[in-house]
Protein backbone atom coordinates (compact mmCIF):
# COMPACT_ATOMS: atom_id res chain seq x y z
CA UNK A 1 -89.85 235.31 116.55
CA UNK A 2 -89.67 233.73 120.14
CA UNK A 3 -88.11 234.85 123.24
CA UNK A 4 -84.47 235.91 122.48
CA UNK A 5 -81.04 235.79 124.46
CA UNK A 6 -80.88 234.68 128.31
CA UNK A 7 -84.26 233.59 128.60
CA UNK A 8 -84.46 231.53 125.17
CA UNK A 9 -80.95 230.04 126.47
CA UNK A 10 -83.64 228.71 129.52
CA UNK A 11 -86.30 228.01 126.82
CA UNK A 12 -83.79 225.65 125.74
CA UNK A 13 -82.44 224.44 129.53
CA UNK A 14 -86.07 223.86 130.65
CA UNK A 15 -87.20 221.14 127.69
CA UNK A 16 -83.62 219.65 128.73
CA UNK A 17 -84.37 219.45 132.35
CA UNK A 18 -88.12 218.19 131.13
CA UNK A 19 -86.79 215.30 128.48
CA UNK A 20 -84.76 214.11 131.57
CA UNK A 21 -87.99 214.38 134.02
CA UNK A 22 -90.14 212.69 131.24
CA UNK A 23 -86.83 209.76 131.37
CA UNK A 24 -86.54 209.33 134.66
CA UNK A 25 -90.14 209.19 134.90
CA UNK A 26 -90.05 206.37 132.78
CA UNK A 27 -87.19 204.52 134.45
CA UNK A 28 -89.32 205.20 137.69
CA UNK A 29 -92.35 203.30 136.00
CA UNK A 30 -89.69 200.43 134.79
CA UNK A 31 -88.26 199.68 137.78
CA UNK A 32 -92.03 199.67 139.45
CA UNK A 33 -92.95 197.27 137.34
CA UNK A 34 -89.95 195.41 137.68
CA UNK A 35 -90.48 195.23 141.39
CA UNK A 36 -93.95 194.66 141.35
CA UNK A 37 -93.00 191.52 138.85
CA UNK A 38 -89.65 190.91 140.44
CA UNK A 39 -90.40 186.59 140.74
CA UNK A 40 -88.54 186.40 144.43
CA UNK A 41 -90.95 188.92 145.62
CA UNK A 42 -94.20 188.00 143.78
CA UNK A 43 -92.97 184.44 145.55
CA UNK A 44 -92.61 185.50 148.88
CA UNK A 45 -95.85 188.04 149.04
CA UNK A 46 -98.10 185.43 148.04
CA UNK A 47 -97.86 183.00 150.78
CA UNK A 48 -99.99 182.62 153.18
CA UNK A 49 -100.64 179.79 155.84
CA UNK A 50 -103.87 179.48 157.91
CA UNK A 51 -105.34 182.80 157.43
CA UNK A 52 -102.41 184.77 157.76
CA UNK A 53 -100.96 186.31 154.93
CA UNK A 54 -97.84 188.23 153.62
CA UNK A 55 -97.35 191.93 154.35
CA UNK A 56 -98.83 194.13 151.48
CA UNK A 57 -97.15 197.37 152.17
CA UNK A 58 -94.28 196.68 149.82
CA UNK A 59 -96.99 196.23 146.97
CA UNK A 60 -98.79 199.57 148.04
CA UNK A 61 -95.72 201.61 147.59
CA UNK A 62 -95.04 200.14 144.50
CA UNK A 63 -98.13 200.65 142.67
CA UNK A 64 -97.88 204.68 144.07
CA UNK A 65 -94.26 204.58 142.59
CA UNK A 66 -95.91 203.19 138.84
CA UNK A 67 -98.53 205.90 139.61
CA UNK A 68 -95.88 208.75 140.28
CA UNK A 69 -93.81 207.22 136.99
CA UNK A 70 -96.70 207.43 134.71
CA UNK A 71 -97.77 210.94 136.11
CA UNK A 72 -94.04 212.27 135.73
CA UNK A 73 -93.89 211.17 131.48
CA UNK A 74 -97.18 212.71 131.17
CA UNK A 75 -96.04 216.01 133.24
CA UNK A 76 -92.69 216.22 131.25
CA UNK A 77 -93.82 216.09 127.85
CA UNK A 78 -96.29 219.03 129.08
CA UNK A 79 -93.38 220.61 129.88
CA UNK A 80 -91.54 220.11 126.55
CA UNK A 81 -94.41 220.73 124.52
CA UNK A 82 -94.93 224.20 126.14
CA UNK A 83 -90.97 225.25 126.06
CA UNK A 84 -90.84 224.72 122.26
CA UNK A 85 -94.48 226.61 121.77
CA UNK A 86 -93.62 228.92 123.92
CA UNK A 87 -96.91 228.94 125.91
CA UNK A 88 -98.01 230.67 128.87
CA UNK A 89 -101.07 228.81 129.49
CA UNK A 90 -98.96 225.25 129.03
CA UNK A 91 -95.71 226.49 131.28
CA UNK A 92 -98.35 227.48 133.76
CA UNK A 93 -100.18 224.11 134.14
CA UNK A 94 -96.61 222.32 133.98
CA UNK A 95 -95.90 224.13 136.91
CA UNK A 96 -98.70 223.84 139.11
CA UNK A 97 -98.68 220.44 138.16
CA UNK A 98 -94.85 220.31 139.52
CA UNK A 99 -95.46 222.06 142.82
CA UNK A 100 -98.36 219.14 143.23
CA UNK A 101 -95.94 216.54 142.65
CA UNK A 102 -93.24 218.09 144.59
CA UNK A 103 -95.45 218.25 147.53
CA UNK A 104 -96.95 214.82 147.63
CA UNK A 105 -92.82 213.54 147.21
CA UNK A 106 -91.95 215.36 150.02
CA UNK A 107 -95.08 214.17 151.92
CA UNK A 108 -93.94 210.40 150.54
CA UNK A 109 -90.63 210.55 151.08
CA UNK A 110 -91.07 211.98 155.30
CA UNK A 111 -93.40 208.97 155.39
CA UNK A 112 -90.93 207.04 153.43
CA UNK A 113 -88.57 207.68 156.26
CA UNK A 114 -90.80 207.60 159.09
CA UNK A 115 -91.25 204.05 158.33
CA UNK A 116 -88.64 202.53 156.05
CA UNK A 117 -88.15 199.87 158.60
CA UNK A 118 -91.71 198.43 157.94
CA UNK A 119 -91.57 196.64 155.50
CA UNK A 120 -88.53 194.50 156.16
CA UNK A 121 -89.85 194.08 159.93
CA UNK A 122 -93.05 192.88 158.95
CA UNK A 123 -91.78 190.07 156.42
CA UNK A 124 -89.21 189.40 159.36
CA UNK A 125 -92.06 188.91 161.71
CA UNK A 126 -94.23 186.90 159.01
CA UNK A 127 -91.24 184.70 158.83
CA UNK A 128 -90.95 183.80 162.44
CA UNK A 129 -94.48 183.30 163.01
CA UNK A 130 -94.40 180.70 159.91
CA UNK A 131 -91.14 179.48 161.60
CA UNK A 132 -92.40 179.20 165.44
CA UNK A 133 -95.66 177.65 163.88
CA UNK A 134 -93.97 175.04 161.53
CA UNK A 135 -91.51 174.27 164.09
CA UNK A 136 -94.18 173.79 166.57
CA UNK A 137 -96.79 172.06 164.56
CA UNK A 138 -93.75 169.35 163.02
CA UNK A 139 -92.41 168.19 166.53
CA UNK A 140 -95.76 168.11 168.00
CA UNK A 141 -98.12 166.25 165.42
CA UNK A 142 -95.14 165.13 163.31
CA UNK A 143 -96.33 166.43 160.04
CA UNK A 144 -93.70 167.37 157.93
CA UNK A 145 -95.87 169.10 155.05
CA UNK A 146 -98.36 170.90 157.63
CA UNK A 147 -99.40 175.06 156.05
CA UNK A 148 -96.56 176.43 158.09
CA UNK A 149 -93.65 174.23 156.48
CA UNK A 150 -94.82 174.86 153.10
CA UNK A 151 -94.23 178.45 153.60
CA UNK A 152 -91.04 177.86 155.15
CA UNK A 153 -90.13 175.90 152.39
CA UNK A 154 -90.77 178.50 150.03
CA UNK A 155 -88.73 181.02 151.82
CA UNK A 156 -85.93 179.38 152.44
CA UNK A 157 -85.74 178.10 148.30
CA UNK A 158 -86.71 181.35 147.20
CA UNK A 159 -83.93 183.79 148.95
CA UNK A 160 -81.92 180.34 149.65
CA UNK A 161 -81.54 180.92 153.33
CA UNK A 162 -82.77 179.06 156.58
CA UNK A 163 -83.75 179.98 160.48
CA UNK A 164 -84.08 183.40 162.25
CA UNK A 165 -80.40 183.71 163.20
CA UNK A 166 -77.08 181.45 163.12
CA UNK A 167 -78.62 179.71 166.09
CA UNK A 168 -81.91 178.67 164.59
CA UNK A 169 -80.25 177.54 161.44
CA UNK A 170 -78.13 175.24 162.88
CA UNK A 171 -80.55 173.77 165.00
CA UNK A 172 -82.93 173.21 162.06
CA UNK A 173 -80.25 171.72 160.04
CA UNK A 174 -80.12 169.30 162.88
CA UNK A 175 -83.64 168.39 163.09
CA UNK A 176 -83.74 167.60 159.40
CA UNK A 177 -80.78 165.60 159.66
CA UNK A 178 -82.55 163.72 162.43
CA UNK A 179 -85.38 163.05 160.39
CA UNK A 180 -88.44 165.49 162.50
CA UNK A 181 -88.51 168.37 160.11
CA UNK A 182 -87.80 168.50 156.41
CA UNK A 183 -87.54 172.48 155.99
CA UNK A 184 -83.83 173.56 155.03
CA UNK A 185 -82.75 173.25 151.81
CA UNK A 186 -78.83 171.98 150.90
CA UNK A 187 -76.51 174.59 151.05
CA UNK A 188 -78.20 177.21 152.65
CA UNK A 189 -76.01 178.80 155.40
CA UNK A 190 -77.53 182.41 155.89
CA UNK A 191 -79.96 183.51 157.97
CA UNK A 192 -83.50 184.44 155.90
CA UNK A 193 -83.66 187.74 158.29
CA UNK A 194 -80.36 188.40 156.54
CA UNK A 195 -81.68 187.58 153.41
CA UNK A 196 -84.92 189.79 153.92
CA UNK A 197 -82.95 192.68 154.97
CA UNK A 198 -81.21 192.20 151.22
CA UNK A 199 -84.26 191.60 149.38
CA UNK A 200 -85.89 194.80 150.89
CA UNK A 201 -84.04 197.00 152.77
CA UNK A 202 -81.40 197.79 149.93
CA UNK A 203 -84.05 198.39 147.77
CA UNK A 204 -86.04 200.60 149.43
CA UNK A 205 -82.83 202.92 149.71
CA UNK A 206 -82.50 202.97 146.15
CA UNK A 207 -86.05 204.53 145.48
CA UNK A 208 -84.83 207.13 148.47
CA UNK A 209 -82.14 208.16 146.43
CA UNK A 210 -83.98 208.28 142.96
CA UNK A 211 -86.67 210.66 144.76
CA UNK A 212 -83.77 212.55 145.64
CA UNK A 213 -82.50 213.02 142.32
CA UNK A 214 -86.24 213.57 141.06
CA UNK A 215 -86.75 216.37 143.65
CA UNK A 216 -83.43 218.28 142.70
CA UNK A 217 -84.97 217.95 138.67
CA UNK A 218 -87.97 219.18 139.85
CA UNK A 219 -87.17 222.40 141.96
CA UNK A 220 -84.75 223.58 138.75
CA UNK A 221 -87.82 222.98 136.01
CA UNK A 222 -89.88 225.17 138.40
CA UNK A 223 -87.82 228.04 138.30
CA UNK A 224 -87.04 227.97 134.64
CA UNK A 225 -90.62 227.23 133.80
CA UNK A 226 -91.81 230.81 135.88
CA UNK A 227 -88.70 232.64 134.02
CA UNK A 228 -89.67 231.30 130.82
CA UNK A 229 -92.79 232.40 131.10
CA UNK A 230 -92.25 235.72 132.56
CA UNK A 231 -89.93 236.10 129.42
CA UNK A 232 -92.78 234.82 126.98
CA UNK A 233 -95.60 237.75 128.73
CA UNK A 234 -92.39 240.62 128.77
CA UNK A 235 -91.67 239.75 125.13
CA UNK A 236 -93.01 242.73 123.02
CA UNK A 237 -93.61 239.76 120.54
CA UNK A 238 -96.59 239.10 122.75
């Protein structure tokens, strides 16, 4: 025999609450890996013109969140494995293990917020200097495929946008028509800051609200994990 009435009830409630940490931990390490693969992305962080390259902080956080996703699937079938046995010595490494992970999210997700601008600002501002230095470089020397443009070019394709602002993108819509630059692509009407915001703003909102839902998980495991096994060493079983 086991632990019997309320606390085998949480017995029960704490390998729930663990199957759905050890699931979201794996949709955690999907979507990582989605992102880290995601082709628009892999496109645009890979450029680089004259020395200068793309901003990796996007990348960084991504390989912490397919760090995080592969720690939480190993942490929640601990946590299974010692609800069903019923072990004190399991429960108890589950949840130091949780209190660990619950501190370096809340430690990741104040940074998170501190700077969730960053990442969009610095493709914004790798964008303009590409811009200002294709720009630049086209109407001075007249080379239309100069480092700069290239990277332009791929920008604009890849989110299908063109210039800083409305502004910009009319006024390099007119240069190509005239013949000086050959940067815009047909159809594109939106501004690539626009476009940025879209690619990584929204998306760094949606792992902000998936941390949140995480962290809620986490604080109910940890209390049924310390009644569970305050139930397993008051059994008179044990």
């Amino acid at each position: 025999m086991g632990v019997e009435g309320c606390t085998k009830c949480i017995k029960y409630l704490l390998f729930f609450f663990n199957f759905i940490f050890w699931l979201t931990g794996g949709v955690i390490l999907g979507v990582a890996l989605w992102l880290r693969h995601d082709p628009k992305i892999s496109t645009l962080l890979g450029l680089e013109y004259d020395g200068n390259h793309a901003p990796s902080t996007f990348y960084i956080s991504v390989h912490i969140l397919i760090a995080v996703g592969a720690v939480m699937m190993v942490v929640g079938f601990l946590g299974c494995y010692g609800a069903i046995q019923e072990s004190q010595c399991l429960l108890g490494t589950f949840f130091a293990c949780l209190v660990i992970l619950f501190a370096c999210e809340v430690a990741a997700g104040i940074w998170g917020y501190m700077n969730r601008d960053t990442v969009t600002e610095e493709m914004k501002n790798f964008y303009d200097s590409a811009y200002d230095s294709a720009m630049q470089t086209t109407v001075n020397t007249q080379e239309k495929n100069n480092a700069a443009s290239v990277v332009l070019k791929a920008f604009h394709e890849t989110l299908s946008c063109c210039g800083k602002g409305t502004a910009t993108n009319i006024g390099t819509k007119f240069t190509d028509s005239l013949g000086l630059t050959n940067i815009c692509p047909s159809g594109a009407f939106t501004s690539c800051h626009q476009r940025i915001n879209e690619l990584f703003h929204d998306k760094i909102y949606l792992i902000g609200i998936a941390a949140l839902v995480v962290a809620v998980i986490m604080i109910f495991e940890m209390i049924f994990s310390m009644v569970l096994c305050c139930g397993i060493r008051n059994s008179p079983v044990y």
